[in-house]
Protein backbone atom coordinates (compact mmCIF):
# COMPACT_ATOMS: atom_id res chain seq x y z
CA UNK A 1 16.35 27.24 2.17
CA UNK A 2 14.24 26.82 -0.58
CA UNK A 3 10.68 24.98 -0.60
CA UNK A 4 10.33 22.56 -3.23
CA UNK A 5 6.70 20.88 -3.71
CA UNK A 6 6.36 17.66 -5.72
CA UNK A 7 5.09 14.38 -5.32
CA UNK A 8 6.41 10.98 -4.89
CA UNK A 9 5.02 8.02 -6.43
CA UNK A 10 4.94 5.02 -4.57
CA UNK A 11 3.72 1.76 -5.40
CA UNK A 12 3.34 0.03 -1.62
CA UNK A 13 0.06 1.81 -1.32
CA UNK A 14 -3.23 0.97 -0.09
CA UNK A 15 -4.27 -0.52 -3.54
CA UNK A 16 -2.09 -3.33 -3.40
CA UNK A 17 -2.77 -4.91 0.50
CA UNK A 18 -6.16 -6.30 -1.07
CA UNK A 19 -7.09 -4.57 2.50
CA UNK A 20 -11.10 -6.01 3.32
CA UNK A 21 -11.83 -2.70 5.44
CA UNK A 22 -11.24 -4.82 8.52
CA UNK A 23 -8.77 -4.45 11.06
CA UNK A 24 -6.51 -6.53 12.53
CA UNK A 25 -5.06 -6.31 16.01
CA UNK A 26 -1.45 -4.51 16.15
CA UNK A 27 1.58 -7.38 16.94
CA UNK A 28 4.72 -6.97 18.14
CA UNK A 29 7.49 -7.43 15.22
CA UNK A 30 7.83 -11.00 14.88
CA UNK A 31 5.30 -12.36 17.92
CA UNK A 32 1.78 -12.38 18.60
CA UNK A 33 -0.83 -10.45 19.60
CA UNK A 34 -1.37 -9.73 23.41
CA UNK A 35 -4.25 -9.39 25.01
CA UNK A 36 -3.03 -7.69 27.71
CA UNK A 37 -1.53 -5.21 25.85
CA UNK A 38 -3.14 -1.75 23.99
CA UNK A 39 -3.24 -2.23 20.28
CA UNK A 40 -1.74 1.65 20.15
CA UNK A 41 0.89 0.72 22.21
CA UNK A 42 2.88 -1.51 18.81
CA UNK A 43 2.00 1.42 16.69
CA UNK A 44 5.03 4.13 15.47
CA UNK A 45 4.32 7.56 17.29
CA UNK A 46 2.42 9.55 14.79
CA UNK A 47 4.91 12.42 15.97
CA UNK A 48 7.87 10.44 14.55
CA UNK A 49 5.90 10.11 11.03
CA UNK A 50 5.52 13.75 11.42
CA UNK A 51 9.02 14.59 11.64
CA UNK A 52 10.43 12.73 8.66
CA UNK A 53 11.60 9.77 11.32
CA UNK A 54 13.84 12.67 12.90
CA UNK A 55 15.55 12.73 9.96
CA UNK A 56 16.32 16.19 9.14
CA UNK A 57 18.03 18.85 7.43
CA UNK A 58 21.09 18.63 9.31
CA UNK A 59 21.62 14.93 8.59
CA UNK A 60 20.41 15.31 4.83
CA UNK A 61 22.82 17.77 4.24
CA UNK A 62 25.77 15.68 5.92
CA UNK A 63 25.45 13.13 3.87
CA UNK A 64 25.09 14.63 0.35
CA UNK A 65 27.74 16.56 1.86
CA UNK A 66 26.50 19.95 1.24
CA UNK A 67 25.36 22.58 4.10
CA UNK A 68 21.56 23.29 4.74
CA UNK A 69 21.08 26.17 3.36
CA UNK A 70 22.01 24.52 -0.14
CA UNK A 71 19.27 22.38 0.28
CA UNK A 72 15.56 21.99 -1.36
CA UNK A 73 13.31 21.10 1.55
CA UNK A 74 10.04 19.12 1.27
CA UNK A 75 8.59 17.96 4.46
CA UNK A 76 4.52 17.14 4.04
CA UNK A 77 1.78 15.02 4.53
CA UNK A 78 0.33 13.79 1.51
CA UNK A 79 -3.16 13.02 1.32
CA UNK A 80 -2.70 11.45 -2.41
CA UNK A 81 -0.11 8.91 -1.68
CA UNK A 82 -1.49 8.51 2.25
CA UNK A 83 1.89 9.32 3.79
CA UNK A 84 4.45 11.86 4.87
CA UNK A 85 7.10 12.66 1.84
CA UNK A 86 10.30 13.83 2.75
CA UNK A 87 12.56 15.53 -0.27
CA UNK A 88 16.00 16.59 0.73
CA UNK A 89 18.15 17.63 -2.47
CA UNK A 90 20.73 19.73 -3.78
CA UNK A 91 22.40 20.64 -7.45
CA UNK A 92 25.61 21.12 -5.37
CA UNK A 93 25.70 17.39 -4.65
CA UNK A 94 27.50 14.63 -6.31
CA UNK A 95 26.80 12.06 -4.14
CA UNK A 96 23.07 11.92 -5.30
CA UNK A 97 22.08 14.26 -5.12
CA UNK A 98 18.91 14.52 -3.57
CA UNK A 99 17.19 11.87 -0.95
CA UNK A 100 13.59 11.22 -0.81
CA UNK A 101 12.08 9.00 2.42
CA UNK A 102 7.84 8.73 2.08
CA UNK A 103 6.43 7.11 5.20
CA UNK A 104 3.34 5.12 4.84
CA UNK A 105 1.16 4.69 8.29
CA UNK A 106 -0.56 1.76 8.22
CA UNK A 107 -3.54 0.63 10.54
CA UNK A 108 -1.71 -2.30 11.94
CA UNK A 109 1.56 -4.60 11.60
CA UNK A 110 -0.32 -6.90 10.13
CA UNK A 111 -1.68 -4.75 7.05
CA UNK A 112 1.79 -3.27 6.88
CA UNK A 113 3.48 -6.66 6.54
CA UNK A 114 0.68 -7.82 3.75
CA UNK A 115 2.29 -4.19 1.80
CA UNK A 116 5.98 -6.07 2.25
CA UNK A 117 4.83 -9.68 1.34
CA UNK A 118 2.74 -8.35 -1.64
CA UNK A 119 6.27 -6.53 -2.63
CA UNK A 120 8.64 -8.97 -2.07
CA UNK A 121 6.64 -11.51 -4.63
CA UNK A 122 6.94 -9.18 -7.33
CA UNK A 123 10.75 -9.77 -7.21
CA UNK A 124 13.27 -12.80 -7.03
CA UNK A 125 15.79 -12.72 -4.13
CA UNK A 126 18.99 -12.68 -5.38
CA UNK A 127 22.58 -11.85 -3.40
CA UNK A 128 23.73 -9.16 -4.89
CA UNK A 129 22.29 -6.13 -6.94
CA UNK A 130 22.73 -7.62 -10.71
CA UNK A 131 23.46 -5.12 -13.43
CA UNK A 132 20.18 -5.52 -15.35
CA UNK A 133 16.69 -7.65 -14.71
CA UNK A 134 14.30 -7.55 -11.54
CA UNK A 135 15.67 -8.10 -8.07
CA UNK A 136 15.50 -8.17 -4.61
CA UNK A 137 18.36 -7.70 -1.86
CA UNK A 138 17.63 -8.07 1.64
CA UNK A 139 18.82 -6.49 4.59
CA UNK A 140 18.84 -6.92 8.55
CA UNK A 141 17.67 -4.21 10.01
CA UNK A 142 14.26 -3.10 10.65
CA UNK A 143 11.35 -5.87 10.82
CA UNK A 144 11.84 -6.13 7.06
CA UNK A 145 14.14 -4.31 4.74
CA UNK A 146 15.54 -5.18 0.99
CA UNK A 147 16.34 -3.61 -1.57
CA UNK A 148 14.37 -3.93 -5.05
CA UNK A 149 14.69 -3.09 -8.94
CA UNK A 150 10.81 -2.50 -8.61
CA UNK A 151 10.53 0.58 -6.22
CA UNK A 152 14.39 1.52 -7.04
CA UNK A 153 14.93 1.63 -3.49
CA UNK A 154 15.28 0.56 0.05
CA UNK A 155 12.09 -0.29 1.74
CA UNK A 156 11.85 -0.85 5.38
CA UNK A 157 9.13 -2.04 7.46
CA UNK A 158 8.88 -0.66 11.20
CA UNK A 159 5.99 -2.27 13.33
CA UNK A 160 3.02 -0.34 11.40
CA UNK A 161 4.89 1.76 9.05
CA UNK A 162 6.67 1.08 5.79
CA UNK A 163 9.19 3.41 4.56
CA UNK A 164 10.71 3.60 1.10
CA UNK A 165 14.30 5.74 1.20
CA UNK A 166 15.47 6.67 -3.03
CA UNK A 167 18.52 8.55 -3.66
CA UNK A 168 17.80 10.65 -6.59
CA UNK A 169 20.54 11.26 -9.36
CA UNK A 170 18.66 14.39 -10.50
CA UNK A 171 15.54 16.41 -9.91
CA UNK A 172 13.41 13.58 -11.55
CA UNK A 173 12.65 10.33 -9.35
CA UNK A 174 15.37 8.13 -10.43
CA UNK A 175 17.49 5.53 -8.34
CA UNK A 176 19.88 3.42 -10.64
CA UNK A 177 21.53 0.66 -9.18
CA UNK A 178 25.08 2.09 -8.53
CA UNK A 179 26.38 0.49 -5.50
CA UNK A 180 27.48 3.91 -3.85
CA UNK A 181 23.73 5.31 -4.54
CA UNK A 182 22.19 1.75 -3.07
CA UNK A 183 24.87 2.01 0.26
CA UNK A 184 23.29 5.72 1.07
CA UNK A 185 20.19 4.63 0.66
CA UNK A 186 20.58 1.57 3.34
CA UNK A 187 22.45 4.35 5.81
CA UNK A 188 19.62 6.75 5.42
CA UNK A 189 16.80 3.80 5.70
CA UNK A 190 18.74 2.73 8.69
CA UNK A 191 18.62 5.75 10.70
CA UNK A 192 14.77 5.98 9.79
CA UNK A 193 14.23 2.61 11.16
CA UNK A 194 15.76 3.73 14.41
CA UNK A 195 14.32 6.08 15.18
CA UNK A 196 10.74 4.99 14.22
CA UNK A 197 11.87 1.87 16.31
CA UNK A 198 12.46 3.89 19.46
């Protein structure tokens, strides 16, 4: 297995919540805040962010349907883009052939929502992916999910954390909008929504 380092650009980043240095208390996906309950306790386990949502090797290489050892493996915290980048990929795929998951932590639900609203206004809702001009698909799974032309990829929101699945068609960043590419990326930002949801 071969260690490939790199960096993701994402554009749901701190910059763009027009955060006020202020937090906010933690709520539970789609209610209010308690005051009974810890703030920590509607936060994603830092462990999960740690471990790519449990979304390994094993699982990459199933569905680009190549073994492990074929793959490049990046699994790291990023101080630059404030999350944990995940970079499964493979020359020996056709499917993608590589899959890239960055996990941003955010200090509360609400600050992580503000990164979804933000996004979502950038695009028009529409039903299905078009074949050219901006838009945004939406999903049911998660707390939020859609896809959208402007990230090139599925973005789901999990209480505090907002994760942004691409499927790569080479080793550059690229996610065009072929329905088979857009259908792994909603299975793979499915099973990281699971298991940050657990």
């Amino acid at each position: 297995m071969k260690t490939r380092t790199g960096a993701l650009f994402f554009v749901l980043g701190a910059a763009v919540c027009g955060c006020s240095g202020e937090t906010e208390p933690a709520v539970a996906a789609g209610g209010d805040a308690d005051a009974g309950s810890s703030a920590a306790a509607d936060l994603v386990d830092r462990a999960l962010m740690e471990s790519c949502a449990g979304f390994d090797v094993d699982k990459a290489a199933s569905l680009l349907g190549v073994g492990a050892a074929e793959l490049e493996v990046m699994e790291t915290y990023s101080d630059r883009v404030g999350g944990q980048i995940c970079r499964y990929w493979s020359a020996e795929s056709n499917v993608g052939p590589g899959i890239d998951i960055l996990l941003n932590d955010h200090e509360s639900i609400a600050a992580a929502r503000r990164i979804i609203e933000t996004q979502r206004e950038l695009v028009p809702l529409v039903d299905e992916v078009p074949p050219t001009g901006p838009a945004r698909v939406e999903f049911d799974f998660g707390d939020d999910a859609f896809w959208d032309t402007n990230t090139s990829g599925v973005v789901v929101r999990v209480r505090n954390v907002v994760a942004q699945v691409q499927v790569s068609a080479s080793r550059e960043l690229t996610s065009p909008r072929d329905p088979a590419q857009i259908a792994l990326e909603r299975r793979v930002a499915e099973e990281v929504a699971a298991a940050l949801g657990r």
